[in-house]
C-alpha atoms as a PDB file:
ATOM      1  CA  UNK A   1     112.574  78.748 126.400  1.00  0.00           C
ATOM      2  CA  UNK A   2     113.955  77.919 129.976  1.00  0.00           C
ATOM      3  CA  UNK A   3     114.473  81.040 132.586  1.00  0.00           C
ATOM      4  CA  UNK A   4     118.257  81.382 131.848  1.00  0.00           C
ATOM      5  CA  UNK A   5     117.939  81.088 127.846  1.00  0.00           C
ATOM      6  CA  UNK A   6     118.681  83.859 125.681  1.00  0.00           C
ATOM      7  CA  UNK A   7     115.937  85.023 123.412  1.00  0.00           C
ATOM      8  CA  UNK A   8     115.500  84.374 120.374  1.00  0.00           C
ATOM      9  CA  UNK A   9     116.655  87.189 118.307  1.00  0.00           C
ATOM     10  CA  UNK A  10     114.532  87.848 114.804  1.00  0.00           C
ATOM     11  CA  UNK A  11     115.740  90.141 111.988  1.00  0.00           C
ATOM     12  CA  UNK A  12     112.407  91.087 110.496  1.00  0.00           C
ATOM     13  CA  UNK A  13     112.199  92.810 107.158  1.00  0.00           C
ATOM     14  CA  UNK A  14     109.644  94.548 107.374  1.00  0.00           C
ATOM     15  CA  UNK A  15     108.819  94.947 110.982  1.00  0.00           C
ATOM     16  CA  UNK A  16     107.307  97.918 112.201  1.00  0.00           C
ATOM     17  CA  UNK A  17     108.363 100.041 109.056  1.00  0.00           C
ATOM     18  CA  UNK A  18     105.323  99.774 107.271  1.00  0.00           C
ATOM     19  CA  UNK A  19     102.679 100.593 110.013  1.00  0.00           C
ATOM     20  CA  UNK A  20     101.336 103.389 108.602  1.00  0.00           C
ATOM     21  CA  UNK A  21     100.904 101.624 105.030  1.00  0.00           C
ATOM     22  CA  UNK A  22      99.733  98.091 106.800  1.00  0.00           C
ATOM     23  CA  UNK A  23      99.798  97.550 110.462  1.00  0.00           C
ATOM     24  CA  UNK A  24     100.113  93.335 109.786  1.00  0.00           C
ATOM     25  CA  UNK A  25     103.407  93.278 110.563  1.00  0.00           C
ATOM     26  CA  UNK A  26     103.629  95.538 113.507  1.00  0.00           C
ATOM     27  CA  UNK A  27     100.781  93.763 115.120  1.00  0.00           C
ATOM     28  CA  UNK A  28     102.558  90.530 114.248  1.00  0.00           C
ATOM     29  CA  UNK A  29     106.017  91.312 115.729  1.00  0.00           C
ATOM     30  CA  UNK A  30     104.359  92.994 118.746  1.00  0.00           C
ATOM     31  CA  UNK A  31     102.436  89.882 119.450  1.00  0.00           C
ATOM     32  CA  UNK A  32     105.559  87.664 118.944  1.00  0.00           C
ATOM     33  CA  UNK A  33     107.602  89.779 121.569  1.00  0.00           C
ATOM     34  CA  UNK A  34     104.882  89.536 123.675  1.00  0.00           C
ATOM     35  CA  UNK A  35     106.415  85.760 123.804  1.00  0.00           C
ATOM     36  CA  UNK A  36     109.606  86.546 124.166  1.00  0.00           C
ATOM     37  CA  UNK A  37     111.711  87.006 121.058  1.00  0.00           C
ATOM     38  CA  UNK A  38     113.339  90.008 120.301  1.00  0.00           C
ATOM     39  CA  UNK A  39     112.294  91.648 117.213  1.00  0.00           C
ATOM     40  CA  UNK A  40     114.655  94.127 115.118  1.00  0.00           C
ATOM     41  CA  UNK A  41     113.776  96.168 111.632  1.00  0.00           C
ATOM     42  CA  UNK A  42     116.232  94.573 109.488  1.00  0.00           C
ATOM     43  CA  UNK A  43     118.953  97.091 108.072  1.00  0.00           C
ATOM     44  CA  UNK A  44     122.094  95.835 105.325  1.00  0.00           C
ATOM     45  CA  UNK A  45     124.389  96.625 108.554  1.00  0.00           C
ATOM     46  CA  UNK A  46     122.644  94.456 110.766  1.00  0.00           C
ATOM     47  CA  UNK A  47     121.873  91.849 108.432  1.00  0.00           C
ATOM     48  CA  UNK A  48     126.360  92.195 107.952  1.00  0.00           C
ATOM     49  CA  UNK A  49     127.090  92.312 111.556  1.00  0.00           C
ATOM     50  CA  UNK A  50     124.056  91.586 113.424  1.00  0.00           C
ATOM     51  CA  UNK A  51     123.981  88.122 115.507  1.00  0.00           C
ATOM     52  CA  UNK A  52     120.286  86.413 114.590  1.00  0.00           C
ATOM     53  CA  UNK A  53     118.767  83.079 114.836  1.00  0.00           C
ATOM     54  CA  UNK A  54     116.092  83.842 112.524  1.00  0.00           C
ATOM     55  CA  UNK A  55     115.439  86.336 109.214  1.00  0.00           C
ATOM     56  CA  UNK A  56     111.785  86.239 108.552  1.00  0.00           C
ATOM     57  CA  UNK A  57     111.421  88.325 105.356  1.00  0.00           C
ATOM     58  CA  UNK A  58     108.068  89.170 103.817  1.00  0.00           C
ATOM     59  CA  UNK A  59     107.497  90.702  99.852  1.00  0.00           C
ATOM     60  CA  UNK A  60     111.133  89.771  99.224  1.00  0.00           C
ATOM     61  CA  UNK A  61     110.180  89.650  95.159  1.00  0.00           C
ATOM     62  CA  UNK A  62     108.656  93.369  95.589  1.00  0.00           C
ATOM     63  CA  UNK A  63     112.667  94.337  94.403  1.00  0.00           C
ATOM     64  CA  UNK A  64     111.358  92.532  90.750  1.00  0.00           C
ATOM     65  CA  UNK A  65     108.973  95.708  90.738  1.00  0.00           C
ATOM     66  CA  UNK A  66     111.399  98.090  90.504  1.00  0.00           C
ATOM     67  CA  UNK A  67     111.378  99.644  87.462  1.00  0.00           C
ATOM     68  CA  UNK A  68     114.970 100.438  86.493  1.00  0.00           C
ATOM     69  CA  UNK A  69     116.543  97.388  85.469  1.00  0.00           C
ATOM     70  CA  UNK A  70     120.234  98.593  86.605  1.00  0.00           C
ATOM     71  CA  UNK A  71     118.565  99.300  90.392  1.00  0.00           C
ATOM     72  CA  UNK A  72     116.650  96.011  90.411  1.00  0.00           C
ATOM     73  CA  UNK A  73     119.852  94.104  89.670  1.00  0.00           C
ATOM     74  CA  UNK A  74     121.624  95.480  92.279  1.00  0.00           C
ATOM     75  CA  UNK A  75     118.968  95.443  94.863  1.00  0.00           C
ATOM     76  CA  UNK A  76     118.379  91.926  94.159  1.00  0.00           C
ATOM     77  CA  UNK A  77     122.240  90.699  93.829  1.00  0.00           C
ATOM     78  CA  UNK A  78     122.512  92.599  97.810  1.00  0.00           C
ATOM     79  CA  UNK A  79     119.579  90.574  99.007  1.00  0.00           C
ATOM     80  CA  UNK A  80     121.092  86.737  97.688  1.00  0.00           C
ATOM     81  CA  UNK A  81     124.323  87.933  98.509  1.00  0.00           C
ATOM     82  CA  UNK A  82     122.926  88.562 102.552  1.00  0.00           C
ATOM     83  CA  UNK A  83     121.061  85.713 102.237  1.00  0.00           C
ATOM     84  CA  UNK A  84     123.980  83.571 101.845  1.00  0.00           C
ATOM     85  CA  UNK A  85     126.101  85.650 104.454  1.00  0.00           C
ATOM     86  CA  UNK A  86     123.466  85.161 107.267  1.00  0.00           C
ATOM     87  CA  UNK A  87     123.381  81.206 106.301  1.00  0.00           C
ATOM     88  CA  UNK A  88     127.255  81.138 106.602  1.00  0.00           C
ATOM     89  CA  UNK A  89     126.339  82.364 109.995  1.00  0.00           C
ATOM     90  CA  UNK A  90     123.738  80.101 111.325  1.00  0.00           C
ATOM     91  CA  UNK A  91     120.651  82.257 110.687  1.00  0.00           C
ATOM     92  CA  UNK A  92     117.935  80.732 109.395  1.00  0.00           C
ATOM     93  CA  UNK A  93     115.966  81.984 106.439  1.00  0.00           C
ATOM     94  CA  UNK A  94     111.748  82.094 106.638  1.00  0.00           C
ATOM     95  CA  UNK A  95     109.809  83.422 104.060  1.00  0.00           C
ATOM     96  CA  UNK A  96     105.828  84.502 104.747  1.00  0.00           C
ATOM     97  CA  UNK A  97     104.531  83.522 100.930  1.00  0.00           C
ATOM     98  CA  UNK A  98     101.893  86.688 100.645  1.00  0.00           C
ATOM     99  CA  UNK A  99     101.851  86.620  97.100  1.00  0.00           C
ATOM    100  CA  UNK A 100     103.447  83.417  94.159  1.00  0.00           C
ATOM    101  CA  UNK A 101     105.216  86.391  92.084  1.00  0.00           C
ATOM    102  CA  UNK A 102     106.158  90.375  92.562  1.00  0.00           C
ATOM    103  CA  UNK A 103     103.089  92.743  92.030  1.00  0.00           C
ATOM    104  CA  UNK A 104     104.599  93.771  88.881  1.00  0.00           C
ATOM    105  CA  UNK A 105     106.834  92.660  87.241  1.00  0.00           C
ATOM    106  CA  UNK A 106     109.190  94.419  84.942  1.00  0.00           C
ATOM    107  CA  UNK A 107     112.179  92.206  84.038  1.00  0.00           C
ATOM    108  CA  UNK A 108     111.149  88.473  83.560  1.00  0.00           C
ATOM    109  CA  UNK A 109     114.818  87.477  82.845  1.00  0.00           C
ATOM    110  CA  UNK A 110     116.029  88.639  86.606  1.00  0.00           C
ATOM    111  CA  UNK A 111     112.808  87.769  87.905  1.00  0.00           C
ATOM    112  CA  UNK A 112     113.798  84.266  86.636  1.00  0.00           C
ATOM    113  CA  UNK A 113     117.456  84.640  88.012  1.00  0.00           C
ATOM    114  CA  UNK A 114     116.202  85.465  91.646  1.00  0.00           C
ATOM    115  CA  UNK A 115     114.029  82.503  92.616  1.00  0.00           C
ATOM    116  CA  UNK A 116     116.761  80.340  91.109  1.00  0.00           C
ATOM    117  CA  UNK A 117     119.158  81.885  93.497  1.00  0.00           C
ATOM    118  CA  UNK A 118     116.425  82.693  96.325  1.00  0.00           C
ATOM    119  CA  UNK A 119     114.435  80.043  96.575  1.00  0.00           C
ATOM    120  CA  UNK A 120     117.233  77.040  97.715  1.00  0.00           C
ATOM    121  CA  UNK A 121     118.206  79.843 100.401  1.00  0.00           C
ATOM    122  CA  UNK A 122     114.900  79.620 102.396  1.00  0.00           C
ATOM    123  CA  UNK A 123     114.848  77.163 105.536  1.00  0.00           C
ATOM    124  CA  UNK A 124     111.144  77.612 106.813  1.00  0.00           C
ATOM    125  CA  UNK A 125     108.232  79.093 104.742  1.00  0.00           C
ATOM    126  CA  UNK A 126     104.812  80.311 106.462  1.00  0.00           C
ATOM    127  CA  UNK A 127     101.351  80.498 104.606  1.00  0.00           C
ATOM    128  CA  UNK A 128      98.290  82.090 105.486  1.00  0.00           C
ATOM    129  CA  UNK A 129      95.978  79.321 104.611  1.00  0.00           C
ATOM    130  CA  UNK A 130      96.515  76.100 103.495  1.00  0.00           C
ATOM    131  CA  UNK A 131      95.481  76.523 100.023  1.00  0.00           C
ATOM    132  CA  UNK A 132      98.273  79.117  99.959  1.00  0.00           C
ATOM    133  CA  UNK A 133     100.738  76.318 101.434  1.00  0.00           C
ATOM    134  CA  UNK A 134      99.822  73.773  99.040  1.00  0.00           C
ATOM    135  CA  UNK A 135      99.318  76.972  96.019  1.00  0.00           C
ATOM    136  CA  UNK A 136     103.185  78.234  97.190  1.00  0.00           C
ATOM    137  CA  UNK A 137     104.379  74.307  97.127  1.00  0.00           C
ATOM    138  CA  UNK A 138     103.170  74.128  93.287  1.00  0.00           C
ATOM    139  CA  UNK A 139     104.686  77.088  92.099  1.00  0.00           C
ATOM    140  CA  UNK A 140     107.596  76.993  93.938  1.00  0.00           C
ATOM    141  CA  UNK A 141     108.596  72.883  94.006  1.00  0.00           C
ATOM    142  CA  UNK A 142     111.756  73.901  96.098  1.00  0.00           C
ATOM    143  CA  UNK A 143     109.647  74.511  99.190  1.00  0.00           C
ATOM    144  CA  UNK A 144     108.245  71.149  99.308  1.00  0.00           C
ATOM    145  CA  UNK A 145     111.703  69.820 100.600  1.00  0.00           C
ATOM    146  CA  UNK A 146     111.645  72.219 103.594  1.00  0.00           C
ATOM    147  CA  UNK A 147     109.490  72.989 106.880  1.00  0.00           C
ATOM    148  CA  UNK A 148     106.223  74.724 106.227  1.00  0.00           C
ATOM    149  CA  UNK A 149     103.422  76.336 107.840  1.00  0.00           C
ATOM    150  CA  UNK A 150     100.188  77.625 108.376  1.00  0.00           C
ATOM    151  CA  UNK A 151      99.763  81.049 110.245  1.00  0.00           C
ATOM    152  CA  UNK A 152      96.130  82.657 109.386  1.00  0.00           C
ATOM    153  CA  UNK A 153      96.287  86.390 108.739  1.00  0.00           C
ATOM    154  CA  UNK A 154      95.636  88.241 111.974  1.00  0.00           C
ATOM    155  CA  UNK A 155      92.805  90.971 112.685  1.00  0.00           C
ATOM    156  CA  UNK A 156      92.777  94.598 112.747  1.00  0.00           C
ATOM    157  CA  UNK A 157      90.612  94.733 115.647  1.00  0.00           C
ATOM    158  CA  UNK A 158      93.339  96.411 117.812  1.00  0.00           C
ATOM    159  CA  UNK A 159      94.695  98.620 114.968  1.00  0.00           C
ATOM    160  CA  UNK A 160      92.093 101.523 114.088  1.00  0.00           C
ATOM    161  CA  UNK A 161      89.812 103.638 116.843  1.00  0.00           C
ATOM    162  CA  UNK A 162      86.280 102.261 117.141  1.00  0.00           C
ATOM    163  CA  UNK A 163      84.028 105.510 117.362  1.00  0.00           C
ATOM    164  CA  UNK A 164      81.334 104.717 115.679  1.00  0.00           C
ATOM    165  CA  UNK A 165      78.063 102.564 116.302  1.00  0.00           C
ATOM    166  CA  UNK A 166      77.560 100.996 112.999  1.00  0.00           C
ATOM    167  CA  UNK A 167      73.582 102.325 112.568  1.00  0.00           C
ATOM    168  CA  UNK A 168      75.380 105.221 113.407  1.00  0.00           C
ATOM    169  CA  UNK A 169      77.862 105.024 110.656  1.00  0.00           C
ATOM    170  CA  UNK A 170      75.060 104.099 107.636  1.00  0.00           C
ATOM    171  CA  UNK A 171      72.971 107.143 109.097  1.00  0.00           C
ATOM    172  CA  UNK A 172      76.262 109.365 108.149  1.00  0.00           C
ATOM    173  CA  UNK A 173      76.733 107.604 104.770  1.00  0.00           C
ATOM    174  CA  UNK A 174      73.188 107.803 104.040  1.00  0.00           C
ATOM    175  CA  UNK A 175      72.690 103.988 104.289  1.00  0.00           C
ATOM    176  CA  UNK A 176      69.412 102.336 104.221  1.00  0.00           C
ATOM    177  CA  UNK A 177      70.277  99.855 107.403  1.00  0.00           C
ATOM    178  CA  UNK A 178      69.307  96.798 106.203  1.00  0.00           C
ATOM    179  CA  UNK A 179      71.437  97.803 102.416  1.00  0.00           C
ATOM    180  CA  UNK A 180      73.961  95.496 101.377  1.00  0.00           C
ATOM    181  CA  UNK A 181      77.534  96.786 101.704  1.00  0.00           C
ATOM    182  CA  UNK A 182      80.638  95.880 100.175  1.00  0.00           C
ATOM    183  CA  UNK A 183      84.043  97.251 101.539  1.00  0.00           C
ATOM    184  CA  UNK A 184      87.328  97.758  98.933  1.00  0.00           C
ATOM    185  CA  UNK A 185      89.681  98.896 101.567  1.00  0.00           C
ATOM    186  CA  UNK A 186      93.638  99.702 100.966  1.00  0.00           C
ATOM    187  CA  UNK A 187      96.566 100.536  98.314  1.00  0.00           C
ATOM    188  CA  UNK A 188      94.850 100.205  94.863  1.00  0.00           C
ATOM    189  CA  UNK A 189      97.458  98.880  92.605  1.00  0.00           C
ATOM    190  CA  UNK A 190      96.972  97.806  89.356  1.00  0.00           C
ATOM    191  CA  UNK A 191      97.080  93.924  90.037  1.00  0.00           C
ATOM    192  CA  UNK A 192      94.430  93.752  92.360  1.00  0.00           C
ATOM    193  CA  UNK A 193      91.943  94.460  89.371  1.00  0.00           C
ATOM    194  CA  UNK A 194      89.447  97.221  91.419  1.00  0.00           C
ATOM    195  CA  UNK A 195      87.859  98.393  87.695  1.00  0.00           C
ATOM    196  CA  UNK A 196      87.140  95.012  87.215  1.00  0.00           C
ATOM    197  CA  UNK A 197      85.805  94.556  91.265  1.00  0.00           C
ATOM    198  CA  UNK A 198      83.267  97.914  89.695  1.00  0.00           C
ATOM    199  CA  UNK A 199      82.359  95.960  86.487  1.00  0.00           C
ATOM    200  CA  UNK A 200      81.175  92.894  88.404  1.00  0.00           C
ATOM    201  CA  UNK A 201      79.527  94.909  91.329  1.00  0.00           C
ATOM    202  CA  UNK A 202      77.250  97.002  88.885  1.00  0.00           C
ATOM    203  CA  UNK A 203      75.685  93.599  87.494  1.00  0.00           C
ATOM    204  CA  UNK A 204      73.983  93.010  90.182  1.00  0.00           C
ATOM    205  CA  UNK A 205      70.591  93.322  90.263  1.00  0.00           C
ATOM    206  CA  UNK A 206      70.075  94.732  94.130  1.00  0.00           C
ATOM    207  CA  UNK A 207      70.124  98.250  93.652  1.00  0.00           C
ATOM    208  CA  UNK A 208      69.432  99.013  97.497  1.00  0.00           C
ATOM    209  CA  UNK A 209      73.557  97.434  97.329  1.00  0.00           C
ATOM    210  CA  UNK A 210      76.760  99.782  97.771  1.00  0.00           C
ATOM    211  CA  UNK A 211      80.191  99.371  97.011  1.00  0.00           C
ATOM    212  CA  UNK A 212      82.865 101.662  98.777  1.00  0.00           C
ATOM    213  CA  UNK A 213      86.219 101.694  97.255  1.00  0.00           C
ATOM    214  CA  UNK A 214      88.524 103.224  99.829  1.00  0.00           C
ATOM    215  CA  UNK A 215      92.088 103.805  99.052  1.00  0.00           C
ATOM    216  CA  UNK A 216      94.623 105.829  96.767  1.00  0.00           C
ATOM    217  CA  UNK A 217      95.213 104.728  93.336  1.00  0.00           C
ATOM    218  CA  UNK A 218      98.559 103.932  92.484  1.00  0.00           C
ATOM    219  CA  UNK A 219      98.376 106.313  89.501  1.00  0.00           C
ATOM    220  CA  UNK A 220      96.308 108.795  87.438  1.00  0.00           C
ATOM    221  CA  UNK A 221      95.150 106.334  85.638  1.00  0.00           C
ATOM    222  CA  UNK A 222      94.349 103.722  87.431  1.00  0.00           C
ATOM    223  CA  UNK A 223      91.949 106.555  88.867  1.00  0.00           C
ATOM    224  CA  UNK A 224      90.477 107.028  85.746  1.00  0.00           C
ATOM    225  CA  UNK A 225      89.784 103.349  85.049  1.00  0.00           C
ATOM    226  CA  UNK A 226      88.247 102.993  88.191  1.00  0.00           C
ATOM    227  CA  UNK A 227      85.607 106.111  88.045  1.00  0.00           C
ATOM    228  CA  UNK A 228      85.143 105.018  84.342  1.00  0.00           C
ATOM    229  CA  UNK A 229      84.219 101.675  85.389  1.00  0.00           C
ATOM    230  CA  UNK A 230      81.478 103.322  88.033  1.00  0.00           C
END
């Protein structure tokens, strides 16, 4: 980008909304204004009258995990129907594949319907690894025909305060130093399987080993297949 060039204006969704859930994207954007683009939370009025070069969209298929069917439709209908608008207007559509389907999934038919309709829409797709590239290629054939790339998933370094020495931090969890420790940290959801995470852990045969699950189950349950599973 030359002296006298404009930036390069990104409609992000999400950008900084979700810091206090996951700091990735804030950390991301920050780093890519750091650069020089400009870097806006996307909104339906900006995404209507805004002027972008690029909308990079993350979780787009999280609407599939709505659970009413009527609010789904609609949410999803709104997004192809931007999609499209932006397109008519030169921006260009990339897609960060974090996941090959929505979390859950409650309405296979629509879920069907929206990667019919979203997936020609996309101009650029981004990966973290490059068995995620060539996983999201083989799912998704579509993205084979259009630019795609590998951007590793950045650290959290930078993100949380660093008080503690870690001998320090065993002697306050009552840690032998030299025990093994494994680290569940996050949103427990039902997908990600942490009963199952407990089930494997217990077999095995070091019992100097911990496991810390740290996080809020999505629901009561969940809860009580997790402690169950301990």
């Amino acid at each position: 980008m030359t002296a006298d060039a404009s930036p390069l204006r990104v409609l992000a969704w999400p950008a900084f909304d979700n810091t206090t859930g996951n700091p990735y994207n804030r950390l991301l954007y920050e780093a890519m204004e750091r650069q020089g683009p400009q870097v806006d939370e996307f909104t339906p009025r900006r995404a209507l009258l805004g002027v972008y070069d690029i909308w990079h969209m993350h979780w787009p298929d999280d609407l599939l995990s709505i659970r009413d069917k009527r609010a789904a439709l609609l949410r999803v209908v709104g997004l192809i129907l931007l999609m499209a608008w932006m397109r008519l207007r030169g921006t260009r559509i990339v897609w960060t594949v974090h996941d090959l389907g929505p979390h859950e999934s409650y309405h296979p038919v629509l879920e069907r319907w929206f990667w019919r309709f979203f997936l020609p829409q996309i101009d650029g797709f981004i990966s973290l690894s490059q068995h995620g590239k060539r996983m999201a290629e083989r799912v998704f054939p579509a993205l084979q025909d259009v630019p795609g790339f590998v951007v590793p998933h950045g650290h959290y370094r930078d993100a949380y305060a660093d008080t503690l020495a870690k001998d320090d931090a065993r002697q306050a969890l009552d840690l032998a130093p030299d025990a093994p420790v494994l680290l569940y940290v996050g949103r427990i959801r039902r997908y990600k399987n942490v009963p199952h995470l407990v089930r494997i852990f217990r077999m095995l045969e070091d019992e100097a080993a911990r496991l810390f699950v740290v996080g809020n189950p999505a629901s009561r349950t969940l809860r009580r297949d997790i402690r169950t599973a301990a």
